[in-house]
PDB file of N, CA and C in Angstrom:
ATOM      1  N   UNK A   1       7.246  11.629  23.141  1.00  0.00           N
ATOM      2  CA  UNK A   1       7.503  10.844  21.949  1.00  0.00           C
ATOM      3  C   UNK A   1       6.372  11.062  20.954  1.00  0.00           C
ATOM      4  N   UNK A   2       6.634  11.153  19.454  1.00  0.00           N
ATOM      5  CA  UNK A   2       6.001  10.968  18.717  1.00  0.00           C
ATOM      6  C   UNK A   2       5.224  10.125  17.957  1.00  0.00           C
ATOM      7  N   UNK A   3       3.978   9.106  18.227  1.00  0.00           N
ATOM      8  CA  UNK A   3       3.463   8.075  17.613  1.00  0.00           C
ATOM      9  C   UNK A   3       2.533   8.205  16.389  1.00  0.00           C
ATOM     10  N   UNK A   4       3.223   7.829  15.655  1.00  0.00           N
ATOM     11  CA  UNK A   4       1.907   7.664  14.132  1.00  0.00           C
ATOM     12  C   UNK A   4       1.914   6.101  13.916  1.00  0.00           C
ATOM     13  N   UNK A   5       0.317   6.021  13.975  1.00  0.00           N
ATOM     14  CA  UNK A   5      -0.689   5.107  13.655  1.00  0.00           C
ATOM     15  C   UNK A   5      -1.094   5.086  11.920  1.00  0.00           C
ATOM     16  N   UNK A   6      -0.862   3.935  11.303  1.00  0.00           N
ATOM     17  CA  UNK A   6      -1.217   3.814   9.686  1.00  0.00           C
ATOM     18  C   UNK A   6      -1.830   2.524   9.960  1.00  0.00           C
ATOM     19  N   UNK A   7      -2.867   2.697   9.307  1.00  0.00           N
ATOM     20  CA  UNK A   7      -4.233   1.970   9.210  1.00  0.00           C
ATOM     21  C   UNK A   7      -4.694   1.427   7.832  1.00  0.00           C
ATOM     22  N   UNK A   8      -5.128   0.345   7.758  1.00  0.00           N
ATOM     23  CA  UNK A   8      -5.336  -0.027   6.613  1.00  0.00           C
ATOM     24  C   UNK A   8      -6.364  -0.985   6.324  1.00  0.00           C
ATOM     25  N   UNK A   9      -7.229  -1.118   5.279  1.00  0.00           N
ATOM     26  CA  UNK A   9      -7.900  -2.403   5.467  1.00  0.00           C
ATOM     27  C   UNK A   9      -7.321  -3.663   5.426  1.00  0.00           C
ATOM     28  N   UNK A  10      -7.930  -4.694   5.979  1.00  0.00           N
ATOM     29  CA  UNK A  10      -6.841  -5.959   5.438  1.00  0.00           C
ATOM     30  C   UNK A  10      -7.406  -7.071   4.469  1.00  0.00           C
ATOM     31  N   UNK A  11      -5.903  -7.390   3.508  1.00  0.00           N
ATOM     32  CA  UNK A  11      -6.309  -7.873   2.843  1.00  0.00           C
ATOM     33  C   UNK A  11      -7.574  -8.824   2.414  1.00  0.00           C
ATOM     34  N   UNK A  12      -8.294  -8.635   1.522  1.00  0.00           N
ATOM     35  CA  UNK A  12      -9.568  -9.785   1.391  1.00  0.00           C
ATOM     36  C   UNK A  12     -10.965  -8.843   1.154  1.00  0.00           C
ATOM     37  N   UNK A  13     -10.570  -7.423   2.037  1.00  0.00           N
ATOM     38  CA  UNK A  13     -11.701  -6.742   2.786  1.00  0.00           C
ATOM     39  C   UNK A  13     -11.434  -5.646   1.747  1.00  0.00           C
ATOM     40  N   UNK A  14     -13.381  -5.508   1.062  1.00  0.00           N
ATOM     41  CA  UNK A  14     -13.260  -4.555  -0.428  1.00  0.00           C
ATOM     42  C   UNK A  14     -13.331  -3.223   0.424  1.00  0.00           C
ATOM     43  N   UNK A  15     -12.389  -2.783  -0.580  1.00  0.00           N
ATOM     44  CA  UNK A  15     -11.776  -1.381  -0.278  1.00  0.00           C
ATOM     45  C   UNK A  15     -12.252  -0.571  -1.466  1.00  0.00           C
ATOM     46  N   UNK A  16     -13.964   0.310  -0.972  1.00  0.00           N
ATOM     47  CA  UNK A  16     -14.197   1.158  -2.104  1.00  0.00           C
ATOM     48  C   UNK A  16     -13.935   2.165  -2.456  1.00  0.00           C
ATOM     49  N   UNK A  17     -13.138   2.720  -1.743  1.00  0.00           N
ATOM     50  CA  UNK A  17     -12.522   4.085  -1.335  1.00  0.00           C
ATOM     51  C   UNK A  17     -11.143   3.893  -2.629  1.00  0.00           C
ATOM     52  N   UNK A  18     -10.750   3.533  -1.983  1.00  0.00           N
ATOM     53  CA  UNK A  18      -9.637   2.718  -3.072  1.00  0.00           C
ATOM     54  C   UNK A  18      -9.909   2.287  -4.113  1.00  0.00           C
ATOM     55  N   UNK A  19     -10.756   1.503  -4.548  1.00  0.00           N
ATOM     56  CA  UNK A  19     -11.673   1.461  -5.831  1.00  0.00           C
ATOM     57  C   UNK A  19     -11.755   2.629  -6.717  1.00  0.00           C
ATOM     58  N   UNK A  20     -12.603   3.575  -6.311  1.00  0.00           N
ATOM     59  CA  UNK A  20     -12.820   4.624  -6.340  1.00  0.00           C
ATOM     60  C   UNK A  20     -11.873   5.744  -6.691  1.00  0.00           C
ATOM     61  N   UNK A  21     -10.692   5.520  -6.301  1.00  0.00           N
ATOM     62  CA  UNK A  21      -9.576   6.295  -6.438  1.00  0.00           C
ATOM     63  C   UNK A  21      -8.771   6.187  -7.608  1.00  0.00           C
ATOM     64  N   UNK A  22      -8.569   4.315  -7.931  1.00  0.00           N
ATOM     65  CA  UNK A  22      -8.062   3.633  -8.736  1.00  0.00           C
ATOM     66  C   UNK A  22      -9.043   4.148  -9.967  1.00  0.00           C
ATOM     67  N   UNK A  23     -10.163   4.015 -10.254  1.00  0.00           N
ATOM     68  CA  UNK A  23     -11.304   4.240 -11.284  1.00  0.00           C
ATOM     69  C   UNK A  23     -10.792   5.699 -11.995  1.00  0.00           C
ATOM     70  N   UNK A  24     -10.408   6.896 -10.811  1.00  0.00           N
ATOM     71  CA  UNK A  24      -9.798   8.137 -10.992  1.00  0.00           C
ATOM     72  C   UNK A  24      -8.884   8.096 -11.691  1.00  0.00           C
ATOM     73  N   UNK A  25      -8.366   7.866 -11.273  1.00  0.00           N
ATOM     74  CA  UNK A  25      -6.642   7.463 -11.972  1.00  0.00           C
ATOM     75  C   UNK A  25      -6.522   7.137 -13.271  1.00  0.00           C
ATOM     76  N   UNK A  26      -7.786   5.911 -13.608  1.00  0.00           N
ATOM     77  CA  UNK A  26      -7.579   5.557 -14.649  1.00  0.00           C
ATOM     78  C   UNK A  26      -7.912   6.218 -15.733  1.00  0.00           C
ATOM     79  N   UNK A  27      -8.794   7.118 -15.267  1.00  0.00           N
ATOM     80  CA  UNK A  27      -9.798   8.212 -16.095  1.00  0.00           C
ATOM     81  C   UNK A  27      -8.990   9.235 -16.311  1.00  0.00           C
ATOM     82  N   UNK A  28      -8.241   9.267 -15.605  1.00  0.00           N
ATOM     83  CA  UNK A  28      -6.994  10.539 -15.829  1.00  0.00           C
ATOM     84  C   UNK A  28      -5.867  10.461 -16.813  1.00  0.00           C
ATOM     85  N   UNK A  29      -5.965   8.711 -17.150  1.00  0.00           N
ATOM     86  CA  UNK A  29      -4.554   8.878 -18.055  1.00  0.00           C
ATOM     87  C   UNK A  29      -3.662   7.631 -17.309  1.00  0.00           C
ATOM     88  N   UNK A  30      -3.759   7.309 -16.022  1.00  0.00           N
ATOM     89  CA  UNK A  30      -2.574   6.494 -15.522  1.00  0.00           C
ATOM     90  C   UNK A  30      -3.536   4.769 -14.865  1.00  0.00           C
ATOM     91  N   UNK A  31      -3.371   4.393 -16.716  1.00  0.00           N
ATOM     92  CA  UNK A  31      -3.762   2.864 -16.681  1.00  0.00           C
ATOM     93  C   UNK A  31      -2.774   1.672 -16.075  1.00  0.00           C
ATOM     94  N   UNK A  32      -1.841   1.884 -15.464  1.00  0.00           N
ATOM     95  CA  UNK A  32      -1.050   1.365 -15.016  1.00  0.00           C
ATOM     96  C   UNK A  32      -1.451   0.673 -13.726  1.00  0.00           C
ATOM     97  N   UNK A  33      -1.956   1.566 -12.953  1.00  0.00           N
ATOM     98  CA  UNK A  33      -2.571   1.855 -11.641  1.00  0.00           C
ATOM     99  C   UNK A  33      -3.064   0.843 -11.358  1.00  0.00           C
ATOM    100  N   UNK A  34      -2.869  -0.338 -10.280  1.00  0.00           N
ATOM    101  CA  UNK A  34      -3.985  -1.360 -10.059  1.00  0.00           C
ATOM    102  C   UNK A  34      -3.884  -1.275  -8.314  1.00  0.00           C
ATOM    103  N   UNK A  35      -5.240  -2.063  -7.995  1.00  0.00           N
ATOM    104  CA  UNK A  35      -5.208  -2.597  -6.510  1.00  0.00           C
ATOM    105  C   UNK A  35      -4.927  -1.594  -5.653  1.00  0.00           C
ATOM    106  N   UNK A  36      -5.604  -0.901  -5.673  1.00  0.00           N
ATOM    107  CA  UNK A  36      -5.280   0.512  -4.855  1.00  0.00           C
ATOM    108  C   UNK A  36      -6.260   0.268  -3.851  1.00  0.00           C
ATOM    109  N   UNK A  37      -5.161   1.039  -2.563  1.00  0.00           N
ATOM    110  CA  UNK A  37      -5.742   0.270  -1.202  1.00  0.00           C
ATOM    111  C   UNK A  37      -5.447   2.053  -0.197  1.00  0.00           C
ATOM    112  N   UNK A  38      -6.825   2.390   0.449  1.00  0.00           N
ATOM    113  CA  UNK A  38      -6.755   3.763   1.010  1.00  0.00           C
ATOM    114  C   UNK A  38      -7.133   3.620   2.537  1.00  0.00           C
ATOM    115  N   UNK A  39      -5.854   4.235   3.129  1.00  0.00           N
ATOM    116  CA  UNK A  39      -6.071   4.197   4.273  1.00  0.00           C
ATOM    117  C   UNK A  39      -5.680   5.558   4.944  1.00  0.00           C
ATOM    118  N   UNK A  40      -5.377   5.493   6.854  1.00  0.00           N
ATOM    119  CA  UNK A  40      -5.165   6.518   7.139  1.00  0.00           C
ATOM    120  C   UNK A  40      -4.498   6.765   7.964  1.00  0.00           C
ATOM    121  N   UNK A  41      -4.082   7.699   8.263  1.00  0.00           N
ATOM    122  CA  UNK A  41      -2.357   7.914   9.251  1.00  0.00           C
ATOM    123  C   UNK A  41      -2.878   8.840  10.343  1.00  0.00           C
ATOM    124  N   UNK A  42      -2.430   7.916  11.869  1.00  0.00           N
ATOM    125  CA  UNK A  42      -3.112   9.334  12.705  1.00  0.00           C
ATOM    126  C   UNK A  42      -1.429   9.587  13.847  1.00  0.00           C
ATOM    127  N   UNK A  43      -1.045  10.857  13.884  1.00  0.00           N
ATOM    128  CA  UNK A  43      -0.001  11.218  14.668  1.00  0.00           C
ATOM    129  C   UNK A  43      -1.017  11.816  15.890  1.00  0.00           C
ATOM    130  N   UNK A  44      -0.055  11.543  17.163  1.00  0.00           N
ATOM    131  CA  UNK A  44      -0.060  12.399  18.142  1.00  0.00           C
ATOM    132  C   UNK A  44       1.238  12.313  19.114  1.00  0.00           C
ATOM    133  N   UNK A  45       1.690  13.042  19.972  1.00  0.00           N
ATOM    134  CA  UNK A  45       2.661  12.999  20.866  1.00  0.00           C
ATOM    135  C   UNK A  45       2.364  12.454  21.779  1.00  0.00           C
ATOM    136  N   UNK A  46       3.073  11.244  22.853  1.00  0.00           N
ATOM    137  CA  UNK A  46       2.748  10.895  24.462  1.00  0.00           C
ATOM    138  C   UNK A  46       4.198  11.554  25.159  1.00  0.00           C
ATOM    139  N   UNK A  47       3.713  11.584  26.305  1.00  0.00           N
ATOM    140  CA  UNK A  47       4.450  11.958  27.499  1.00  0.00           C
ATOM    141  C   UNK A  47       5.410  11.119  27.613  1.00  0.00           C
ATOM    142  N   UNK A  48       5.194   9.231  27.189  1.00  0.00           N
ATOM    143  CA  UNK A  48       6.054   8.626  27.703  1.00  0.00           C
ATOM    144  C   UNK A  48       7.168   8.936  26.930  1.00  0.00           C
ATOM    145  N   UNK A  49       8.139   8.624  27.973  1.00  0.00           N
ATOM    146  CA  UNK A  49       9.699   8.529  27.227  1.00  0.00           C
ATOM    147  C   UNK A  49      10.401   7.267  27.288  1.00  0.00           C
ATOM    148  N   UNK A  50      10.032   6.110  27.352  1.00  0.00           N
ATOM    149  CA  UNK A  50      10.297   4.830  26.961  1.00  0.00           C
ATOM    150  C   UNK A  50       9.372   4.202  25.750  1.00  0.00           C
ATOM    151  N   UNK A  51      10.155   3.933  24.878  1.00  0.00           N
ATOM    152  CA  UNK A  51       9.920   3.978  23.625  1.00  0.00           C
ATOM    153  C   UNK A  51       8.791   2.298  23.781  1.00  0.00           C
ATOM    154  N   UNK A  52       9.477   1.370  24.230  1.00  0.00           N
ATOM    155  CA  UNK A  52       8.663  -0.087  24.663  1.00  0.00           C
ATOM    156  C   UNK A  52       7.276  -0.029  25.325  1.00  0.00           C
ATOM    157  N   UNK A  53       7.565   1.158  26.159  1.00  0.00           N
ATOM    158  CA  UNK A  53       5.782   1.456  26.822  1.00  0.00           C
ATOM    159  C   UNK A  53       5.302   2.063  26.325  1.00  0.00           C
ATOM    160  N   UNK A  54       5.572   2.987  25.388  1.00  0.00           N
ATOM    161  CA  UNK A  54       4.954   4.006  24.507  1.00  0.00           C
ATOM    162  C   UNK A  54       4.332   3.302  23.303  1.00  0.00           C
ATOM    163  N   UNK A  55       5.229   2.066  22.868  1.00  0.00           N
ATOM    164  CA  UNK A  55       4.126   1.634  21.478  1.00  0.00           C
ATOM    165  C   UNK A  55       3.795   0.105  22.049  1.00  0.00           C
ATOM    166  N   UNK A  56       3.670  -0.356  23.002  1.00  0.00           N
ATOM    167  CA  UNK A  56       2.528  -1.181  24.270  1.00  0.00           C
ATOM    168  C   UNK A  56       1.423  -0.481  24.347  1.00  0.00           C
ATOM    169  N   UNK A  57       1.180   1.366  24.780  1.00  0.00           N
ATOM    170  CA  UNK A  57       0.142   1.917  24.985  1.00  0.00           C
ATOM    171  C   UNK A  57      -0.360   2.303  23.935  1.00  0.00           C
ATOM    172  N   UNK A  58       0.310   2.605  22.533  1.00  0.00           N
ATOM    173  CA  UNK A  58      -0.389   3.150  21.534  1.00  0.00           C
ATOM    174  C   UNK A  58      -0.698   1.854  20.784  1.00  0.00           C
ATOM    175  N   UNK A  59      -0.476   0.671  21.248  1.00  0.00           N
ATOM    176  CA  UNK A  59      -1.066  -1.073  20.888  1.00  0.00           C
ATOM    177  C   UNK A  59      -2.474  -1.078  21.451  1.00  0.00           C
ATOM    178  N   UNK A  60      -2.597  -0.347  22.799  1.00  0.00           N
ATOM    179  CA  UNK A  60      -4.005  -0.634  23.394  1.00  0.00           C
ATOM    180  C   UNK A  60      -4.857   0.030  22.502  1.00  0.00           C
ATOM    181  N   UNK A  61      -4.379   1.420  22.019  1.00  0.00           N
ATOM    182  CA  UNK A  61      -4.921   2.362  21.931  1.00  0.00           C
ATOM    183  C   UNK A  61      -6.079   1.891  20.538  1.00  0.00           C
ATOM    184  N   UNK A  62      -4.763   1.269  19.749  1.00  0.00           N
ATOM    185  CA  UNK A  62      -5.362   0.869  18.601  1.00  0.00           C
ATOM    186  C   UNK A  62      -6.294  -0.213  18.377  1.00  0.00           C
ATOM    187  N   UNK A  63      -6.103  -0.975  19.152  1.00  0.00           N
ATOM    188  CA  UNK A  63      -6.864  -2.144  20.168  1.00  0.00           C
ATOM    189  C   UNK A  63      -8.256  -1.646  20.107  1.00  0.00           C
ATOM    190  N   UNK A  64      -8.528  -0.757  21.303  1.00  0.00           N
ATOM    191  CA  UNK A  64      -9.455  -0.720  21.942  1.00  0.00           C
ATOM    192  C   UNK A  64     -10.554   0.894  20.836  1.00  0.00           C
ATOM    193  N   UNK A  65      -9.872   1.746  20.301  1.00  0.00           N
ATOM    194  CA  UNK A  65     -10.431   2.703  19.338  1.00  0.00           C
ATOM    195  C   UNK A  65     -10.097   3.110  18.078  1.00  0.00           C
ATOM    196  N   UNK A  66      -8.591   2.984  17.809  1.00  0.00           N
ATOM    197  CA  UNK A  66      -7.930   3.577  16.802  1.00  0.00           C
ATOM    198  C   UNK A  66      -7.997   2.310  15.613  1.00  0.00           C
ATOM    199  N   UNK A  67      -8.403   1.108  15.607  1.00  0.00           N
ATOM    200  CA  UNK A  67      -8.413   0.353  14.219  1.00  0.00           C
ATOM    201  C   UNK A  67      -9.559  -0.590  14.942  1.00  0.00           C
ATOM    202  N   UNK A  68     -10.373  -1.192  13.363  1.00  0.00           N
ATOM    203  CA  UNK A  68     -10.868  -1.885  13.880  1.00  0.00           C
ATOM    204  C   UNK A  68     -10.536  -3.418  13.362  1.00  0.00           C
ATOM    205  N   UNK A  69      -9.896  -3.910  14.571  1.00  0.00           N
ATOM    206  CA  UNK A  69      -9.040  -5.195  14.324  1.00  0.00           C
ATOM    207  C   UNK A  69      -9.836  -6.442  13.291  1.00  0.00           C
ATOM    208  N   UNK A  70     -10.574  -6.418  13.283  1.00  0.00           N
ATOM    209  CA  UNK A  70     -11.645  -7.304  12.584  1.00  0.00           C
ATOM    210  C   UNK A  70     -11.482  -7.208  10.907  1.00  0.00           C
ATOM    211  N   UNK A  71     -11.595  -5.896  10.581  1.00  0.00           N
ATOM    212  CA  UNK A  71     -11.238  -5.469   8.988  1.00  0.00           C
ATOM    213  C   UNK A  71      -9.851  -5.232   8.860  1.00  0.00           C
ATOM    214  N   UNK A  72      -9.511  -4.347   9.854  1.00  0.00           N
ATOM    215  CA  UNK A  72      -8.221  -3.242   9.518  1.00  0.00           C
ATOM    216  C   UNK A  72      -7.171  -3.829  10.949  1.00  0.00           C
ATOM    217  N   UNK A  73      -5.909  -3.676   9.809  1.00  0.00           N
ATOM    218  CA  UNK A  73      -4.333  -3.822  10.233  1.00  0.00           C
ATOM    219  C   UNK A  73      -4.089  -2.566  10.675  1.00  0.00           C
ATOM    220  N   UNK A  74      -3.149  -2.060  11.245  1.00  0.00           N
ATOM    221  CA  UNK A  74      -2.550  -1.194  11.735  1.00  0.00           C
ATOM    222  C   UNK A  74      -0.339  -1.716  11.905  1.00  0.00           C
ATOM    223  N   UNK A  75      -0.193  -0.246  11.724  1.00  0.00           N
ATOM    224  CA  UNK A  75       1.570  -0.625  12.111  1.00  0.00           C
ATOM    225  C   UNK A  75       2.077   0.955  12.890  1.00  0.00           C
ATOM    226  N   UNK A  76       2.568   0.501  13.886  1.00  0.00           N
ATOM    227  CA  UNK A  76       2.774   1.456  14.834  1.00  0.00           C
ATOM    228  C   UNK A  76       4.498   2.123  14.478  1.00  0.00           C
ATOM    229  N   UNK A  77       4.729   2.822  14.419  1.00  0.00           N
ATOM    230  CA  UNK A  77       6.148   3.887  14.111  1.00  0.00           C
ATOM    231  C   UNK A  77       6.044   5.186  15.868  1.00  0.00           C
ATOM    232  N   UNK A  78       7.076   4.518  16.653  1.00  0.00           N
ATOM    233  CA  UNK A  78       7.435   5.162  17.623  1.00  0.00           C
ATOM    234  C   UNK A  78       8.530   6.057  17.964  1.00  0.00           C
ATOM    235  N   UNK A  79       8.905   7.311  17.976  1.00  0.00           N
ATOM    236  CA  UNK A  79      10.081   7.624  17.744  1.00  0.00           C
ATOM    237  C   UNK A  79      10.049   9.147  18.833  1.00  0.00           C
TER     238      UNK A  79
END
C-alpha cells in the first residue's frame, strides 16, 4: 500500500517559511495572497495490505518521528 503523510504547522504556530513565501508572492505581483501556511508531504509504500493496520502503523509512525505533535498536525491518505 501506498501512504502519504501531509504535515503541517498548527494553527496559532508562526509559520516563517510561509511568511516568507507569502512576502514572495507579494513582490511578484500576486497581492491577493494571504496566510500562507508551508508544509510537507512524505510518501512511502508498506507491505501491509489491510488498509486499517496500515494507517494505525503509519499513526505510530507519525506519532513517534514523522510530525511533531506539539506544533504540527498531520493527515494520513492510505490507499
Amino acid at each position: 500500500m501506498k501512504a502519504t503523510v501531509h504535515v503541517f504547522l498548527k494553527p496559532g504556530v508562526l509559520d516563517v517559511q510561509g511568511k516568507a513565501v507569502e512576502n514572495a508572492l507579494h513582490g511578484l505581483g500576486w497581492q491577493s495572497v494571504k496566510d500562507v501556511r508551508v508544509g510537507r508531504v512524505i510518501e512511502f509504500d508498506l507491505a501491509e495490505t489491510d488498509a486499517d493496520k496500515a494507517k494505525a502503523e503509519v499513526k505510530a509512525m507519525c506519532d513517534k518521528l514523522l510530525a511533531n505533535t506539539v506544533i504540527e498536525s498531520y493527515r494520513i491518505d492510505v490507499a
